[in-house]
Protein backbone atom coordinates (compact mmCIF):
# COMPACT_ATOMS: atom_id res chain seq x y z
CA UNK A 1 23.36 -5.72 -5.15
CA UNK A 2 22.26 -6.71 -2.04
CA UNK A 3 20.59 -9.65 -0.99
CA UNK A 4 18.10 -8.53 1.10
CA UNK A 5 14.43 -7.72 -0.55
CA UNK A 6 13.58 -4.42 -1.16
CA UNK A 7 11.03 -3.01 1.13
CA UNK A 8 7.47 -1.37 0.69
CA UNK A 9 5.11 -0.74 3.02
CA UNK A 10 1.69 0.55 2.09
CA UNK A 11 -0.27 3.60 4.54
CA UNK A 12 -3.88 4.97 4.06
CA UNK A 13 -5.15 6.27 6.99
CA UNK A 14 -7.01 3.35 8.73
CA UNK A 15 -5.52 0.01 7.38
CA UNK A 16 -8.47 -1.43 6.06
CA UNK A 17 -9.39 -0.57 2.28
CA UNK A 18 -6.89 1.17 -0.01
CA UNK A 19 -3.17 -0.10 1.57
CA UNK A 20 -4.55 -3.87 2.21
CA UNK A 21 -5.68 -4.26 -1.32
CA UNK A 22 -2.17 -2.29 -2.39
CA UNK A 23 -0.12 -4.82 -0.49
CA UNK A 24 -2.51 -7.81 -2.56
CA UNK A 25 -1.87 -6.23 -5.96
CA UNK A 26 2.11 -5.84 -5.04
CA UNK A 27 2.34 -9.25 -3.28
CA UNK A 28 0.14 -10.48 -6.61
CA UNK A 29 2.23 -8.42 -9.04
CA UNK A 30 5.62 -8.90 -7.45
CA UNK A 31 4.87 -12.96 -7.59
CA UNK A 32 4.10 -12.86 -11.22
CA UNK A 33 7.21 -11.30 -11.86
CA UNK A 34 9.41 -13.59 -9.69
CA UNK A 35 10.77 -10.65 -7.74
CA UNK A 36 11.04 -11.15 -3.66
CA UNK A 37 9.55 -8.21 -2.52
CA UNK A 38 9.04 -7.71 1.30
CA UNK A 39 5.33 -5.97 1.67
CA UNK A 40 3.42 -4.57 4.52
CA UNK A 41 0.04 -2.08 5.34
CA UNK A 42 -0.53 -0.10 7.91
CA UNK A 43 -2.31 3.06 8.53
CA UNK A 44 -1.49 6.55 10.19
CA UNK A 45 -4.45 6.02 12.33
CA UNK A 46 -5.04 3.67 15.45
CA UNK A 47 -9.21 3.10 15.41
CA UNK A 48 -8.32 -0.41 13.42
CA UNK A 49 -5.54 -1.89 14.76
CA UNK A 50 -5.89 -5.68 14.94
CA UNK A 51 -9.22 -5.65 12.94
CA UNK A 52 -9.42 -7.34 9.59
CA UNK A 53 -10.05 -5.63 6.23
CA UNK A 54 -13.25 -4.13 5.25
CA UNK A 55 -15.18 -7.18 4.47
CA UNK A 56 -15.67 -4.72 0.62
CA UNK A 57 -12.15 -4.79 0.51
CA UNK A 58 -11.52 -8.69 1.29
CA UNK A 59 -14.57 -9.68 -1.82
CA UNK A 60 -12.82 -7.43 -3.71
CA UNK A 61 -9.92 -9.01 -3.49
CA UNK A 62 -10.92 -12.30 -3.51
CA UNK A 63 -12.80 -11.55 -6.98
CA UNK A 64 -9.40 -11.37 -8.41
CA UNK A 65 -8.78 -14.87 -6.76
CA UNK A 66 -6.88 -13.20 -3.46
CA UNK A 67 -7.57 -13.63 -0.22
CA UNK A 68 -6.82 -11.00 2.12
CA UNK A 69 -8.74 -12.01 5.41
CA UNK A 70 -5.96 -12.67 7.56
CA UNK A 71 -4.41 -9.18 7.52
CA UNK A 72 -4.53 -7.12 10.43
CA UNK A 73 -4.94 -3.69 10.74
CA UNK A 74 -2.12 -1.83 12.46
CA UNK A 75 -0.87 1.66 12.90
CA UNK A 76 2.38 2.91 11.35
CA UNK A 77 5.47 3.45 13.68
CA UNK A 78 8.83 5.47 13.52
CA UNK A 79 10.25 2.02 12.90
CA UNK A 80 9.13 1.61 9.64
CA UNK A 81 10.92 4.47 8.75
CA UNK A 82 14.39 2.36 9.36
CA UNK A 83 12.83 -0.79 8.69
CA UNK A 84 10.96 0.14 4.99
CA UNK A 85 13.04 1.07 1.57
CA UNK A 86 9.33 2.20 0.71
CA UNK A 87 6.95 4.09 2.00
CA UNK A 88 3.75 4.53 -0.46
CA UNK A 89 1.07 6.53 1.13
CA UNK A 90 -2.27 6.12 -0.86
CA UNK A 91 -2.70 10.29 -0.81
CA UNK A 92 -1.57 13.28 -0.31
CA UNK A 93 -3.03 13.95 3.27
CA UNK A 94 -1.20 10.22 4.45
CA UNK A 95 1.93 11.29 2.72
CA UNK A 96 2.05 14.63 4.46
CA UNK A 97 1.32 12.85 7.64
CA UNK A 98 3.83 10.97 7.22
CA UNK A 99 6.13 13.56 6.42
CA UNK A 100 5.46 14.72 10.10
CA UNK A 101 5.70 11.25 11.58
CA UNK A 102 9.43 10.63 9.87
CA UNK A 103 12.22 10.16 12.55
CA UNK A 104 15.73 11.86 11.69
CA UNK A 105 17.80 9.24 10.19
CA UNK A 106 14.82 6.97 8.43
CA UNK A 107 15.76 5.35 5.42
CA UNK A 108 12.82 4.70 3.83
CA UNK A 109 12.02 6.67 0.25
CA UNK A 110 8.55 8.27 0.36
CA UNK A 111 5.96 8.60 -2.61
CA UNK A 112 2.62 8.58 -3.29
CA UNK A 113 1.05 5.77 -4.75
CA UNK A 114 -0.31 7.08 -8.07
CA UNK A 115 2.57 9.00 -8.82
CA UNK A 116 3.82 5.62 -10.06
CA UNK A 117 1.28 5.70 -12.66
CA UNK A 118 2.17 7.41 -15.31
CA UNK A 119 -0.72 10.64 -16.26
CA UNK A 120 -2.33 9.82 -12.35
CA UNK A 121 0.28 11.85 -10.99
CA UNK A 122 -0.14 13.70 -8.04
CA UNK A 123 -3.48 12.26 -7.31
CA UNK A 124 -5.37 10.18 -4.40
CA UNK A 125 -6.53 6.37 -4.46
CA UNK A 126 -10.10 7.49 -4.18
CA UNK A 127 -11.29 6.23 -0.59
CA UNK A 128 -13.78 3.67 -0.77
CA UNK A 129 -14.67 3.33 2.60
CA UNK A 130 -18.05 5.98 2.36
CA UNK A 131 -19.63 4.64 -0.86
CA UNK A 132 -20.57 1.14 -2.30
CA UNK A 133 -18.98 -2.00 -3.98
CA UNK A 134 -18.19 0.46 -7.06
CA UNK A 135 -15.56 2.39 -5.19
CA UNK A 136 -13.36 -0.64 -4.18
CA UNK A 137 -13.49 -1.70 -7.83
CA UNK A 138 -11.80 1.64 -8.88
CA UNK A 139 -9.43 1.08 -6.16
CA UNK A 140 -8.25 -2.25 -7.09
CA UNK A 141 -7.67 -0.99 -10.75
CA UNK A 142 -5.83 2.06 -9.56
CA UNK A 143 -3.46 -0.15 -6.71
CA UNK A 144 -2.98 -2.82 -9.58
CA UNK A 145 -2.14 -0.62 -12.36
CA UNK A 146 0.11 0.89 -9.41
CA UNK A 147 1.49 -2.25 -8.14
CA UNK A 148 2.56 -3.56 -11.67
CA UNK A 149 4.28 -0.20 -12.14
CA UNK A 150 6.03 -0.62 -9.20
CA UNK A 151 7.45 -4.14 -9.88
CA UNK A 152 8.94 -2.91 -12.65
CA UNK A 153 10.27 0.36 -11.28
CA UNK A 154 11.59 -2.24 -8.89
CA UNK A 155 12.88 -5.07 -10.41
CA UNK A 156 15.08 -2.17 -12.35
CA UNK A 157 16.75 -0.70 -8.87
């Protein structure tokens, strides 16, 4: 096995609510377990890049005793197709983006998110972004319950 960390890097589609509190619960999760885990966000669009998380999604996070304020928002590139193991799009219309946006040759596996958790399956992390303080609550459980599954999925390679 090699000594380089595995790889994951989290898309939704602009980098602010659903992949920066995925890349908190893995970073959180991965931790706990003693695993080194390389982790990233980004998103498949460009209208964030270099802004911070939601301010939702950063008292959401810090709720579970995280702080996420420092992230920036970027954009996903064809690089992080050779540079990721993992790439864990948040749903199904990032994944298929994605799909589009993969350069011949990438390495990285693609998946989404909740099909990690076992009877979500082929569902979305719920966007937040339109609704209240509620919403980011569901999304933290569903990107922790996620995250945890990962680690193990993980730690197992």
């Amino acid at each position: 096995m090699s000594d380089k960390p595995v790889s994951v890097l989290f898309v939704c589609l602009g980098n602010i609510c659903r992949s920066p509190l995925a890349e908190a619960a893995l970073r959180e999760a991965a931790e706990a377990a003693g695993l080194n885990i390389e982790i990233d966000s980004a998103g498949t669009g460009n209208w964030h890049v270099g802004k911070g998380p939601d301010p939702r999604s950063c008292a959401e996070a810090l709720r579970h005793g995280i702080d996420i304020s420092a992230y920036r928002a970027r954009q996903v590139s064809p690089d992080d197709f050779l540079r990721f193991d993992r790439i864990v799009a948040l749903d199904a219309r990032n994944l298929a983006d994605l799909r589009q946006l993969a350069p011949p040759g990438g390495k990285a596996r693609l998946s989404l998110l909740l099909d990690h958790v076992p009877g979500l399956e082929g569902r979305d992390v719920e966007d937040p972004y339109y609704g209240g303080l509620d919403g980011f609550e569901t999304t933290w459980s569903q990107v922790s319950a996620a995250a945890r599954n990962l680690v193990a999925e993980l730690a197992g390679r």
